[in-house]
C-alpha atoms as a PDB file:
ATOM      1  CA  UNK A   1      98.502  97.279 102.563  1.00  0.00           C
ATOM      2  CA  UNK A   2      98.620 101.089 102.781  1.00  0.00           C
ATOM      3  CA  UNK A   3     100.170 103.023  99.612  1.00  0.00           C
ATOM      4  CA  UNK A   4     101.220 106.533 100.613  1.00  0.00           C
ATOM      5  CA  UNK A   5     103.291 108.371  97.789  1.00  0.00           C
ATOM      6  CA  UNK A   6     104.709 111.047  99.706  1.00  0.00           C
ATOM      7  CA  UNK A   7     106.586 111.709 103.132  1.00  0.00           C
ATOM      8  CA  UNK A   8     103.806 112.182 105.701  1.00  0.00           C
ATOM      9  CA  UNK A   9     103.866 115.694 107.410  1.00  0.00           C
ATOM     10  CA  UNK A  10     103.142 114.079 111.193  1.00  0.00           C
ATOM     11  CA  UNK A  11     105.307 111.565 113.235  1.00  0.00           C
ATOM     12  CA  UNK A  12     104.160 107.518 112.204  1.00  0.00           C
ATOM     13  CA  UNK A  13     104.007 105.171 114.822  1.00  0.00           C
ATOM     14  CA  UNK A  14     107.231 103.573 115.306  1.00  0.00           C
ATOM     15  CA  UNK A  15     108.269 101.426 112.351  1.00  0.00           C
ATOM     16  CA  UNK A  16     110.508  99.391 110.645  1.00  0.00           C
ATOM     17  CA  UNK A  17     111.457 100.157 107.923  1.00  0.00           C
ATOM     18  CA  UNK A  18     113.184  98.105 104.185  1.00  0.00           C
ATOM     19  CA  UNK A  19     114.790 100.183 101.626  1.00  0.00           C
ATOM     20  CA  UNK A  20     115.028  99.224  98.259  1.00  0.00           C
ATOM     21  CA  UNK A  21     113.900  98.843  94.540  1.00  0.00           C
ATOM     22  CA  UNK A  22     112.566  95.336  95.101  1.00  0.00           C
ATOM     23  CA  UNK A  23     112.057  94.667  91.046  1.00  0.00           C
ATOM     24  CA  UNK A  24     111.083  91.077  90.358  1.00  0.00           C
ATOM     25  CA  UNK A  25     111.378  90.263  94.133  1.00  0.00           C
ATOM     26  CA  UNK A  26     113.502  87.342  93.939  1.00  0.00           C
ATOM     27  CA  UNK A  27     114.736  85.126  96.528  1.00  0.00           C
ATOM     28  CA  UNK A  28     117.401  88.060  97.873  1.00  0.00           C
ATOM     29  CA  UNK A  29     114.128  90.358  98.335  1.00  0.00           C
ATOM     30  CA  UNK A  30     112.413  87.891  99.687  1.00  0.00           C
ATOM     31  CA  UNK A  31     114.917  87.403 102.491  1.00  0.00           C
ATOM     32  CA  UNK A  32     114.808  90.665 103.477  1.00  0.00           C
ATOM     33  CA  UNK A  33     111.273  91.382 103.444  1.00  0.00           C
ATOM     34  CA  UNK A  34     110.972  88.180 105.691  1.00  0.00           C
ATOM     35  CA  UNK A  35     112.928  89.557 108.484  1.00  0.00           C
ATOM     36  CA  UNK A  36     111.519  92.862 107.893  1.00  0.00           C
ATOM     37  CA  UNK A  37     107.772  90.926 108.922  1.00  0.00           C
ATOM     38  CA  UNK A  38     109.392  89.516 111.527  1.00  0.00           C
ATOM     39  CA  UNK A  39     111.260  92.315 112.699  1.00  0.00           C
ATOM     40  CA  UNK A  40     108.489  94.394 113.084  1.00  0.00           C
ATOM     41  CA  UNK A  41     106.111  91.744 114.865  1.00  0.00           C
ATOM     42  CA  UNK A  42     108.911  90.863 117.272  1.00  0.00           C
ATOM     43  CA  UNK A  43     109.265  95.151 118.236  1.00  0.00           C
ATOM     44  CA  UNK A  44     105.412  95.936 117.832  1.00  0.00           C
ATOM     45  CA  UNK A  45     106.412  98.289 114.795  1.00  0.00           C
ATOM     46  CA  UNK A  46     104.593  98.961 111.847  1.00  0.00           C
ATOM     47  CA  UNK A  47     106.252  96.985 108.925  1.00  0.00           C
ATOM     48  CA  UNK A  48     106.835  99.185 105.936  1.00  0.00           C
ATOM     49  CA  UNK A  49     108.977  99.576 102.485  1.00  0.00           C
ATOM     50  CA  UNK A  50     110.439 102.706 100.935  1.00  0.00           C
ATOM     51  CA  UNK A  51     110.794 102.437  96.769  1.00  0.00           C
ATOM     52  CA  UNK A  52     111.193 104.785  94.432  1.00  0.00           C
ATOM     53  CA  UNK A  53     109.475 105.339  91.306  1.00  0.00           C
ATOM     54  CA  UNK A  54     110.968 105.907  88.603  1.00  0.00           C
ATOM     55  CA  UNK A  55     114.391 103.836  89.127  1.00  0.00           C
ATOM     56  CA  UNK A  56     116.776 106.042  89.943  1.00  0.00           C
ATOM     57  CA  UNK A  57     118.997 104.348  86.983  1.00  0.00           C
ATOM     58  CA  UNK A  58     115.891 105.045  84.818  1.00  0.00           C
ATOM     59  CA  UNK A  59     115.965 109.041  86.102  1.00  0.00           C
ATOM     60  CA  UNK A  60     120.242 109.275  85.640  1.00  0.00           C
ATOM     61  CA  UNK A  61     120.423 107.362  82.616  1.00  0.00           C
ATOM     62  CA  UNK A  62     117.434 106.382  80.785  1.00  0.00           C
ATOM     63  CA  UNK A  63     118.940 104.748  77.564  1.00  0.00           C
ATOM     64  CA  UNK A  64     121.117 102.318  79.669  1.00  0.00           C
ATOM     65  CA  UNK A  65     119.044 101.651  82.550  1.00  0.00           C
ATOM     66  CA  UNK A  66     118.124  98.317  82.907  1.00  0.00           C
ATOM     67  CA  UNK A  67     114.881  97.061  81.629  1.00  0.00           C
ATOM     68  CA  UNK A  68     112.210  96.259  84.309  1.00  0.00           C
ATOM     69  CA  UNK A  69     111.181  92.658  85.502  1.00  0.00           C
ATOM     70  CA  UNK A  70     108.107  93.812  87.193  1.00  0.00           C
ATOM     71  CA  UNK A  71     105.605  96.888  86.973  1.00  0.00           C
ATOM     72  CA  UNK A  72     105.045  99.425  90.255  1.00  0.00           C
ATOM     73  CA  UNK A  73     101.752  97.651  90.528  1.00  0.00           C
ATOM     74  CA  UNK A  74     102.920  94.213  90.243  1.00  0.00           C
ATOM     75  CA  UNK A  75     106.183  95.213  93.258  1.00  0.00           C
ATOM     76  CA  UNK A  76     103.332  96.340  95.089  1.00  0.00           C
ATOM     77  CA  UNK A  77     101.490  93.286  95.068  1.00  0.00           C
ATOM     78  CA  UNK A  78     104.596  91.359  95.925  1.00  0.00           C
ATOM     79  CA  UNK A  79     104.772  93.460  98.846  1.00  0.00           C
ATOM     80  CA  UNK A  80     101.242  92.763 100.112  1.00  0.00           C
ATOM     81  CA  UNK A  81     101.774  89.143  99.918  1.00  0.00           C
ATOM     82  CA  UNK A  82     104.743  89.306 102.079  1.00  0.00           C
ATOM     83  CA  UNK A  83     102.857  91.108 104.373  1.00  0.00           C
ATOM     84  CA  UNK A  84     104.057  94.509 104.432  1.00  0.00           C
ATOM     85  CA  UNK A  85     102.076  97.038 106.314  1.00  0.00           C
ATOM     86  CA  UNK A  86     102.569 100.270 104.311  1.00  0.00           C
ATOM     87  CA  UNK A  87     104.336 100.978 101.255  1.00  0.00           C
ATOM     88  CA  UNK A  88     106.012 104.465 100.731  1.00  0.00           C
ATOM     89  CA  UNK A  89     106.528 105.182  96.570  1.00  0.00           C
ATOM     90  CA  UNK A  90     108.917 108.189  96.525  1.00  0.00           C
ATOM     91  CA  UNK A  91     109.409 110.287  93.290  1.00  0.00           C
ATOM     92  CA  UNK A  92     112.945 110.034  92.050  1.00  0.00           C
ATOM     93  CA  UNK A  93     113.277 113.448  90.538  1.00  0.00           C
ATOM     94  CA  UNK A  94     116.108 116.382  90.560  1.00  0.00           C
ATOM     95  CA  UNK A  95     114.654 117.477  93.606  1.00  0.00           C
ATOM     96  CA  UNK A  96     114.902 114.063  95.585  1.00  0.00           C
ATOM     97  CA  UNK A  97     118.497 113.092  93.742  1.00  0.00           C
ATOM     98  CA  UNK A  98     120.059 116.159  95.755  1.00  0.00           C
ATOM     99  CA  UNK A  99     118.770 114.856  99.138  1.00  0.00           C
ATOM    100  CA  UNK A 100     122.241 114.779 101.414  1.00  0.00           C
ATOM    101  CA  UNK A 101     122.581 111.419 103.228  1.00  0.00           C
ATOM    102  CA  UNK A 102     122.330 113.328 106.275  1.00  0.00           C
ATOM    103  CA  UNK A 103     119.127 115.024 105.583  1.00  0.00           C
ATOM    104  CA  UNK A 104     117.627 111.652 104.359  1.00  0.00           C
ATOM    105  CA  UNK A 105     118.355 109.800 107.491  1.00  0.00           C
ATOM    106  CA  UNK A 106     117.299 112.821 109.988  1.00  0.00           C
ATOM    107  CA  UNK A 107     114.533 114.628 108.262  1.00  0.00           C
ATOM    108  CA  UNK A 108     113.307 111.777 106.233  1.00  0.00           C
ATOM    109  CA  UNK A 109     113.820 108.139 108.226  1.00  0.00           C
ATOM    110  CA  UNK A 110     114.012 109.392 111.860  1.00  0.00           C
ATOM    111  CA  UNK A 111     111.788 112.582 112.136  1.00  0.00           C
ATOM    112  CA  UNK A 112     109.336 112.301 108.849  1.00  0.00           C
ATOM    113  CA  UNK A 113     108.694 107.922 109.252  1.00  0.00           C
ATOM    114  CA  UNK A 114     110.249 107.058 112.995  1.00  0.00           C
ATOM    115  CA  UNK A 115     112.625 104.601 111.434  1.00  0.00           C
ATOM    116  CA  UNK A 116     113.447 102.467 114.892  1.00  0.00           C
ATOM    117  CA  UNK A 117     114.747  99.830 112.763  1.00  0.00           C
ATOM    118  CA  UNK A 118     116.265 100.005 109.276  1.00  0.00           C
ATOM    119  CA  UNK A 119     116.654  96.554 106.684  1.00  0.00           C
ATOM    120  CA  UNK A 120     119.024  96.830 103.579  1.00  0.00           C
ATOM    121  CA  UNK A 121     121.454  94.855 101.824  1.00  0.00           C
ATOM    122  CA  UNK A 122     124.723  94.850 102.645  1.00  0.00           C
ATOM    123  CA  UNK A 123     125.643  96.991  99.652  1.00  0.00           C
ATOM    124  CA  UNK A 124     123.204  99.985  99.899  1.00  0.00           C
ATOM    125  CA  UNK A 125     124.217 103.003  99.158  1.00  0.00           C
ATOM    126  CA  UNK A 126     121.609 106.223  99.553  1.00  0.00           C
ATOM    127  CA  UNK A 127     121.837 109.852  99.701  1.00  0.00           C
ATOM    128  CA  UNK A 128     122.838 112.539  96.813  1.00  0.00           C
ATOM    129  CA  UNK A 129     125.835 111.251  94.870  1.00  0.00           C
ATOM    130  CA  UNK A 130     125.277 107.602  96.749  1.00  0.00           C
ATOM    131  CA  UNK A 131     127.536 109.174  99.472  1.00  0.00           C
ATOM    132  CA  UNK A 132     125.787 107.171 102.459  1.00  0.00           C
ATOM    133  CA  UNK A 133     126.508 103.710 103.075  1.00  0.00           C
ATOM    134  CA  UNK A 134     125.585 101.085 105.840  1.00  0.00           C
ATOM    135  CA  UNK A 135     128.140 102.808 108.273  1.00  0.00           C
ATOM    136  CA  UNK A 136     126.060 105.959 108.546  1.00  0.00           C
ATOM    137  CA  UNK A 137     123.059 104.452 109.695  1.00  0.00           C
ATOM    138  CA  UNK A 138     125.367 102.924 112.488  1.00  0.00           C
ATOM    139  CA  UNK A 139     127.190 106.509 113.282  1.00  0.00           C
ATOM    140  CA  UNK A 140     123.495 107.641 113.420  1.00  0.00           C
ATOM    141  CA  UNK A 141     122.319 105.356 116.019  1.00  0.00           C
ATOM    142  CA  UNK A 142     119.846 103.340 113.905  1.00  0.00           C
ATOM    143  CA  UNK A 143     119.092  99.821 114.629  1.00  0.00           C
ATOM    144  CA  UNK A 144     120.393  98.488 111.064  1.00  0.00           C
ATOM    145  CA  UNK A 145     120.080  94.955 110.304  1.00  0.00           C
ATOM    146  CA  UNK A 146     121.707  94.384 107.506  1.00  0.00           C
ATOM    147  CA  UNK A 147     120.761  91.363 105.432  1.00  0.00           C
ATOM    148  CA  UNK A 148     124.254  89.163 103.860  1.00  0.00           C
ATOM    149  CA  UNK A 149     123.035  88.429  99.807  1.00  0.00           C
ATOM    150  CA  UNK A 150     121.595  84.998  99.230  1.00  0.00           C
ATOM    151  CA  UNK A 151     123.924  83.111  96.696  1.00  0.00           C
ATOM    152  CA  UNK A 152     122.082  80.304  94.336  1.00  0.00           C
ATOM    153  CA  UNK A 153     124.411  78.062  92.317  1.00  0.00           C
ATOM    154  CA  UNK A 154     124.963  79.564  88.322  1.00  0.00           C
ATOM    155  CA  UNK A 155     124.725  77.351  85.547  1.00  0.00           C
ATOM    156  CA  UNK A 156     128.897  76.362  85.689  1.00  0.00           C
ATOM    157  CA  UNK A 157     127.769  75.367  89.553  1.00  0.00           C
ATOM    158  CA  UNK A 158     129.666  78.194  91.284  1.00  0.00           C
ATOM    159  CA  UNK A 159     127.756  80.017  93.884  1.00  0.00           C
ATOM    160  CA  UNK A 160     126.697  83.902  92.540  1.00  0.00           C
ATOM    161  CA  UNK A 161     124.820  86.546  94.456  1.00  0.00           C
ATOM    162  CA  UNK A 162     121.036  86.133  93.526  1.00  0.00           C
ATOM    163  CA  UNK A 163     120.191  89.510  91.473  1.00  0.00           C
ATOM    164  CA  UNK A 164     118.027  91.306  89.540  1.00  0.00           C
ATOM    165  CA  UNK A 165     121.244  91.735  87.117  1.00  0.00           C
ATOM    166  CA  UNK A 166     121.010  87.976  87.553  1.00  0.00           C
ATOM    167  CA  UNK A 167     117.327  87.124  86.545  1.00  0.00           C
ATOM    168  CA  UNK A 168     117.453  89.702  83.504  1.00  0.00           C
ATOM    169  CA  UNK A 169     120.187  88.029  82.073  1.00  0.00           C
ATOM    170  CA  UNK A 170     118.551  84.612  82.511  1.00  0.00           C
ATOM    171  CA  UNK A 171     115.370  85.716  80.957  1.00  0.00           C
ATOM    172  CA  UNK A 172     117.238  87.130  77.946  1.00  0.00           C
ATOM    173  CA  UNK A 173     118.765  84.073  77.599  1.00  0.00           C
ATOM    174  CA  UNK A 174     115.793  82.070  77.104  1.00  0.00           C
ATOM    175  CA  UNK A 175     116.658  80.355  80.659  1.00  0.00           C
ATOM    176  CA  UNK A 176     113.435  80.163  82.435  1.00  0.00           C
ATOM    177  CA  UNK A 177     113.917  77.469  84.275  1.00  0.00           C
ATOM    178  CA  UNK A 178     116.864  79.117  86.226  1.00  0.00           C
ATOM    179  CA  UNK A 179     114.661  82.629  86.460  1.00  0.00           C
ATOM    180  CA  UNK A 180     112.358  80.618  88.919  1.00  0.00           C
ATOM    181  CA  UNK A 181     115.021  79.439  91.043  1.00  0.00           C
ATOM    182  CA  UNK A 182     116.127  82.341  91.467  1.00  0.00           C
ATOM    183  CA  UNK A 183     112.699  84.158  91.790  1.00  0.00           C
ATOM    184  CA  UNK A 184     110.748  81.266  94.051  1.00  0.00           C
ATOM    185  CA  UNK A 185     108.359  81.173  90.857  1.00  0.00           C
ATOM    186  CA  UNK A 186     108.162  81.502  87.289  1.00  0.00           C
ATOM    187  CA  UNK A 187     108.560  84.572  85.638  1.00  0.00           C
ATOM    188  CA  UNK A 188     105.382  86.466  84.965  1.00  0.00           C
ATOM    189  CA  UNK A 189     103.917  89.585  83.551  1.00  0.00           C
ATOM    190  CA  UNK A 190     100.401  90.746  84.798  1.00  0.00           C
ATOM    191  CA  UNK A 191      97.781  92.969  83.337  1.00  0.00           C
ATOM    192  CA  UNK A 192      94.318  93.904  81.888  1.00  0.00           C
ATOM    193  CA  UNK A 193      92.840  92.151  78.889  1.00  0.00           C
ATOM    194  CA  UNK A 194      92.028  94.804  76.221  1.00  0.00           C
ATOM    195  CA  UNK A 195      90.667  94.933  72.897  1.00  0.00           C
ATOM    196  CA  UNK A 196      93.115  94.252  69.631  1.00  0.00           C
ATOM    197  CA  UNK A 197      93.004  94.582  66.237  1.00  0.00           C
ATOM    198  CA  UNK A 198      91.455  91.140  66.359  1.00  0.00           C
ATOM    199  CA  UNK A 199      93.995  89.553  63.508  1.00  0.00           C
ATOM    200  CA  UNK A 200      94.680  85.836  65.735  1.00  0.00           C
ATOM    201  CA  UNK A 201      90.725  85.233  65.484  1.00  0.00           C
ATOM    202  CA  UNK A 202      91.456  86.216  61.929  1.00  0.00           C
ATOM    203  CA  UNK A 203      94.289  83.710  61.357  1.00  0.00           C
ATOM    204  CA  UNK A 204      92.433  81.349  63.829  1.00  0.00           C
ATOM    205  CA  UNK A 205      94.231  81.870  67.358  1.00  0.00           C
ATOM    206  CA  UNK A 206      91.841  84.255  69.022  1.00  0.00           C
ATOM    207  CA  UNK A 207      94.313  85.783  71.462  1.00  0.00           C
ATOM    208  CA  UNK A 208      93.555  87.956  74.764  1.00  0.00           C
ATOM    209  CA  UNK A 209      95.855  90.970  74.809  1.00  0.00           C
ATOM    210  CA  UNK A 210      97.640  92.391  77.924  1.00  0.00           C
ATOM    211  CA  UNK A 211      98.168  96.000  78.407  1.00  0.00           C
ATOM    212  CA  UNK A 212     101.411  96.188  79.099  1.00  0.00           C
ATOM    213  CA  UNK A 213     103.042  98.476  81.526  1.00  0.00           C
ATOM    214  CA  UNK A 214     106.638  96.918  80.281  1.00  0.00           C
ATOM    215  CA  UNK A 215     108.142  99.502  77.886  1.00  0.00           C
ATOM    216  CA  UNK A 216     111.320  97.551  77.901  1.00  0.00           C
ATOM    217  CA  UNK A 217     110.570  93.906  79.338  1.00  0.00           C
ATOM    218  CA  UNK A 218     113.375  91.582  80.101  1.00  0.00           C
ATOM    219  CA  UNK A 219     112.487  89.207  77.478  1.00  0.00           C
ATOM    220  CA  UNK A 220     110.559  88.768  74.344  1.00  0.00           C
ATOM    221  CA  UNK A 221     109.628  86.345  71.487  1.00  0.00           C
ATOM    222  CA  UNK A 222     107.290  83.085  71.870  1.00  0.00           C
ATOM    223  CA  UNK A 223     106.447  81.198  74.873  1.00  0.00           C
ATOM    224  CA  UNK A 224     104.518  78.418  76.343  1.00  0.00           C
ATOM    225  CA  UNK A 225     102.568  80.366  79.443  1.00  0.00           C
ATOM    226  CA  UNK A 226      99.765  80.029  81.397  1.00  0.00           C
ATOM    227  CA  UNK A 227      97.709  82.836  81.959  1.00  0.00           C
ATOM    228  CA  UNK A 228      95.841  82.440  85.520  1.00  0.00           C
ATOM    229  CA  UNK A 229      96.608  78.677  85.164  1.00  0.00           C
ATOM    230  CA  UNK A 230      95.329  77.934  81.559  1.00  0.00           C
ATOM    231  CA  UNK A 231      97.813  76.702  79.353  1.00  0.00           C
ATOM    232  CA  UNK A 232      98.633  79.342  76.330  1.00  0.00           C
ATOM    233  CA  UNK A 233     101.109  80.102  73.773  1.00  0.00           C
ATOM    234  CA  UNK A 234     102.351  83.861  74.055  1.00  0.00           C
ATOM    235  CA  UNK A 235     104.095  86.123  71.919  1.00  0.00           C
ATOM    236  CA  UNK A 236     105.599  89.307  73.478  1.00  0.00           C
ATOM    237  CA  UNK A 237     107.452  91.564  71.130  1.00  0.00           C
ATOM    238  CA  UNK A 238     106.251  93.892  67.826  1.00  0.00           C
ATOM    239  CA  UNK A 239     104.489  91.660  65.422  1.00  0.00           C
ATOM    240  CA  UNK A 240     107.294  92.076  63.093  1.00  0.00           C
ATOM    241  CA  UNK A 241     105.190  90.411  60.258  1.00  0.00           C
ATOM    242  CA  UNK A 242     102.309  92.628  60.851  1.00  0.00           C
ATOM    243  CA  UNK A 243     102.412  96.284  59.219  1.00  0.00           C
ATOM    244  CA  UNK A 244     101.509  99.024  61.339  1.00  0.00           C
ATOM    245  CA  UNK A 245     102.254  97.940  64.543  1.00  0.00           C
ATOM    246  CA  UNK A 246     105.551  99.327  66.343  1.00  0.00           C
ATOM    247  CA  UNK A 247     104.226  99.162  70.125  1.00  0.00           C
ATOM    248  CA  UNK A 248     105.291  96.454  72.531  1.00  0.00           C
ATOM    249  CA  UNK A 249     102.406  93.679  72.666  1.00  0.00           C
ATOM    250  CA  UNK A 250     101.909  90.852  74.537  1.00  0.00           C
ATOM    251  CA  UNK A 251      99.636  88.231  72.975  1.00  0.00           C
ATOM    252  CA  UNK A 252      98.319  85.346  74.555  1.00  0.00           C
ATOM    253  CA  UNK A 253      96.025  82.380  72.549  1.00  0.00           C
ATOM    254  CA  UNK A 254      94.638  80.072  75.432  1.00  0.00           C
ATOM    255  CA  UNK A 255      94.312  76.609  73.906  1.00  0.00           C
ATOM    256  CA  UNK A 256      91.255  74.847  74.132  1.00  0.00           C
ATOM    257  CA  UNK A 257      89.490  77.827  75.802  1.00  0.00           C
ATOM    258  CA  UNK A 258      86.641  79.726  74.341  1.00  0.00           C
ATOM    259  CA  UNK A 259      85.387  82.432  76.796  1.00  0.00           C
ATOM    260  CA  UNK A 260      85.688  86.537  77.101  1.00  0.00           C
ATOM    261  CA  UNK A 261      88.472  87.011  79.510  1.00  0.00           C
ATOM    262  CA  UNK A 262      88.023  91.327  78.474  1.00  0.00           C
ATOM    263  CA  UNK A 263      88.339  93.748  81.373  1.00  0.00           C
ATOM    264  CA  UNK A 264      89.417  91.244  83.348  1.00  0.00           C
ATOM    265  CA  UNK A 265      93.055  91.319  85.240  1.00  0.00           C
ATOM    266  CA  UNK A 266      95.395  88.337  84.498  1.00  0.00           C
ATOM    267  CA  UNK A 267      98.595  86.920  85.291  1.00  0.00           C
ATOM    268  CA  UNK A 268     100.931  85.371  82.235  1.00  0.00           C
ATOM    269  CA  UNK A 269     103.642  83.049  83.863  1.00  0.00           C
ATOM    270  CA  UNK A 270     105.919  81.995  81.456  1.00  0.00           C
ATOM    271  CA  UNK A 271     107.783  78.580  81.511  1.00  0.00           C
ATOM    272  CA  UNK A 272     109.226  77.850  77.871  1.00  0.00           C
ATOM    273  CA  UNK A 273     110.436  79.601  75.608  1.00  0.00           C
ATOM    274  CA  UNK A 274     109.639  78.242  72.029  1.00  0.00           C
ATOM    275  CA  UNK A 275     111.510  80.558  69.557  1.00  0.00           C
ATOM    276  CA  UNK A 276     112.696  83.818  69.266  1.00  0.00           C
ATOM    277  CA  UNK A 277     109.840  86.603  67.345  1.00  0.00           C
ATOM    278  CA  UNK A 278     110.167  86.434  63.485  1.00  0.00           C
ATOM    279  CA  UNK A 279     109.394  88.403  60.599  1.00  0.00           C
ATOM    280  CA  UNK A 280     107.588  86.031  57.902  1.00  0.00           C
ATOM    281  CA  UNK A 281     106.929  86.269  54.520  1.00  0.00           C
ATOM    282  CA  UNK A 282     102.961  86.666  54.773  1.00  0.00           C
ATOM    283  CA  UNK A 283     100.448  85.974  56.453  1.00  0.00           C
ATOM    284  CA  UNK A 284      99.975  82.030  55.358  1.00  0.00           C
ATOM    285  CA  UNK A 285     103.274  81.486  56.645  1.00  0.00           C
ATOM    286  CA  UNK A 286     102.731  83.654  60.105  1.00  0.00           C
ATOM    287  CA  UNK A 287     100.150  81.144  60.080  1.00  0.00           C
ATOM    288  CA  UNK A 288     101.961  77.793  59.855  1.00  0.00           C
ATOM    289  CA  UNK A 289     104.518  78.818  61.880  1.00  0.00           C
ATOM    290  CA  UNK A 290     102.047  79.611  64.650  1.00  0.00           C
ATOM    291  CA  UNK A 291     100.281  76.208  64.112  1.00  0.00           C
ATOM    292  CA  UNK A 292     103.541  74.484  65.084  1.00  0.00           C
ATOM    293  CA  UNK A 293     103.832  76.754  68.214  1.00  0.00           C
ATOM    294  CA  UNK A 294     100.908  75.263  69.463  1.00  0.00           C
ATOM    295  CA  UNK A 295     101.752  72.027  69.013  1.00  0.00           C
ATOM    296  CA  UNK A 296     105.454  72.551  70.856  1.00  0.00           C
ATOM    297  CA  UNK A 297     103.559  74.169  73.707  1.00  0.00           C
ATOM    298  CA  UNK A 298     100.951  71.010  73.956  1.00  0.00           C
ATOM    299  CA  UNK A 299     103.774  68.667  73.842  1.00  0.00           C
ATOM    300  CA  UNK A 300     105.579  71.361  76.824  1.00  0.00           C
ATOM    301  CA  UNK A 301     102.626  70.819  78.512  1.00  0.00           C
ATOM    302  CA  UNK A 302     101.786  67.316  78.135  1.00  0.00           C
ATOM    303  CA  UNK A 303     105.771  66.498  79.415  1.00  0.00           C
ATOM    304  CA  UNK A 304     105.589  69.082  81.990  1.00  0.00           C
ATOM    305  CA  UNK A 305     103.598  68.005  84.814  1.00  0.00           C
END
């Protein structure tokens, strides 16, 4: 897949084109990218996606935007595996947040991209003050397809729009089970495996630790994981018992594994929660308490087929 972080300065071949943030790419993303593939094949377009880096939410109000389910790099390589063609990663700035609906869909979609077709959800909104809806695209004579949301059955059985509103809240919850229904998968986090401080050889759980690119991640505490298919326990939060250590950290001790996994670019997919991070009083009892973590995450593991 082709990444290309500005507006190209000649005319594309003729292409069709989804518009979105995509984060987490659950099933509603999925849906559209689908008939965005097809779409495309069916019209001998290119297939490509416009997002926008950072969320807009994130540029208008940064202490209440909502916190991310997946990195740029890990969108993009959701995209790839639905077999997008290019991906367009626009900078949401000042500049770009004054962009008149009109101006977007002429200068930008139609002249800049050749946007023959257009894919959104049903309740898109674009332009400078969100002032352009679906309708526009109509009154402008683009071929809009415009996806209905997929709805999933909640936990009280009543059907609710499948949402990235919708999979934080799960994950906050501790609900991972429902998180994968409603992303097609388990939750996961992806990354590179750096050097720590070493303290879980110390204690006795060597752990491999993921950069994260999460400032805010949709969940924390202690999980049962695997990371690239190896069953793990995970913490993801502070290290509240641990002095010294403010930054976000996400902590993985492989059980029975003993191998150098540094440098190397994983994938954490978490499937049960165990408890929620704790400050304890010492070391010794950081210790026990971790101890029993891996023995609810072998039991997990030895239930969970």
């Amino acid at each position: 897949m082709q990444v290309l972080r500005h507006i190209p300065h000649t005319l594309q071949t003729p292409t069709a084109l989804a518009i979105g943030n995509f984060d987490g790419m659950h099933l509603g993303h999925q849906a559209l990218l689908k008939k965005l593939v097809a779409t495309a094949h069916s019209m001998r377009m290119t297939s490509a996606v416009m997002t926008f880096e950072p969320h807009p939410r994130e540029f208008f109000a940064p202490e209440s935007a909502p916190a991310r389910l997946c990195s740029m790099r890990e969108k993009l390589e959701h995209l790839a595996d639905a077999g997008v063609e290019v991906a367009y990663v626009l900078r949401f700035d000042s500049r770009f947040a004054k962009v008149s609906a009109d101006t977007f869909m002429h200068d930008i979609l139609r002249k800049a991209l050749n946007a023959q077709a257009i894919l959104v959800g049903e309740d898109f909104r674009f332009g400078a003050k969100r002032a352009g809806t679906t309708t526009d695209f109509i009154e402008a004579g683009f071929n809009l397809i415009s996806l209905p949301s997929v709805t999933m059955l909640n936990q009280e059985q009543v059907a609710e729009r499948v949402s990235s509103t919708r999979v934080r809240t799960a994950l906050a919850a501790g609900h991972l089970d429902e998180a994968a229904k409603l992303l097609g998968r388990p939750y996961s986090i992806s990354g590179k495996v750096v050097h720590g401080a070493k303290r879980g050889r110390q204690l006795g759980f060597p752990t491999a630790n993921i950069h994260m690119r999460h400032e805010r991640p949709a969940l924390t505490g202690v999980y049962a994981v695997k990371l690239d298919g190896l069953a793990s326990v995970a913490n993801l939060g502070i290290r509240p018992t641990i002095a010294g250590v403010p930054k976000l950290l996400l902590e993985v001790h492989i059980l029975d594994f003993n191998g150098d996994l540094y440098d190397r670019h994983v994938h954490v997919e978490f499937l049960h929660k165990i408890r929620d991070e704790m400050k304890f009083d010492g070391l010794d009892a950081l210790k026990a308490q971790i101890s029993e973590d891996v023995v609810v995450a072998k039991t997990f593991f030895k239930q969970t087929p």
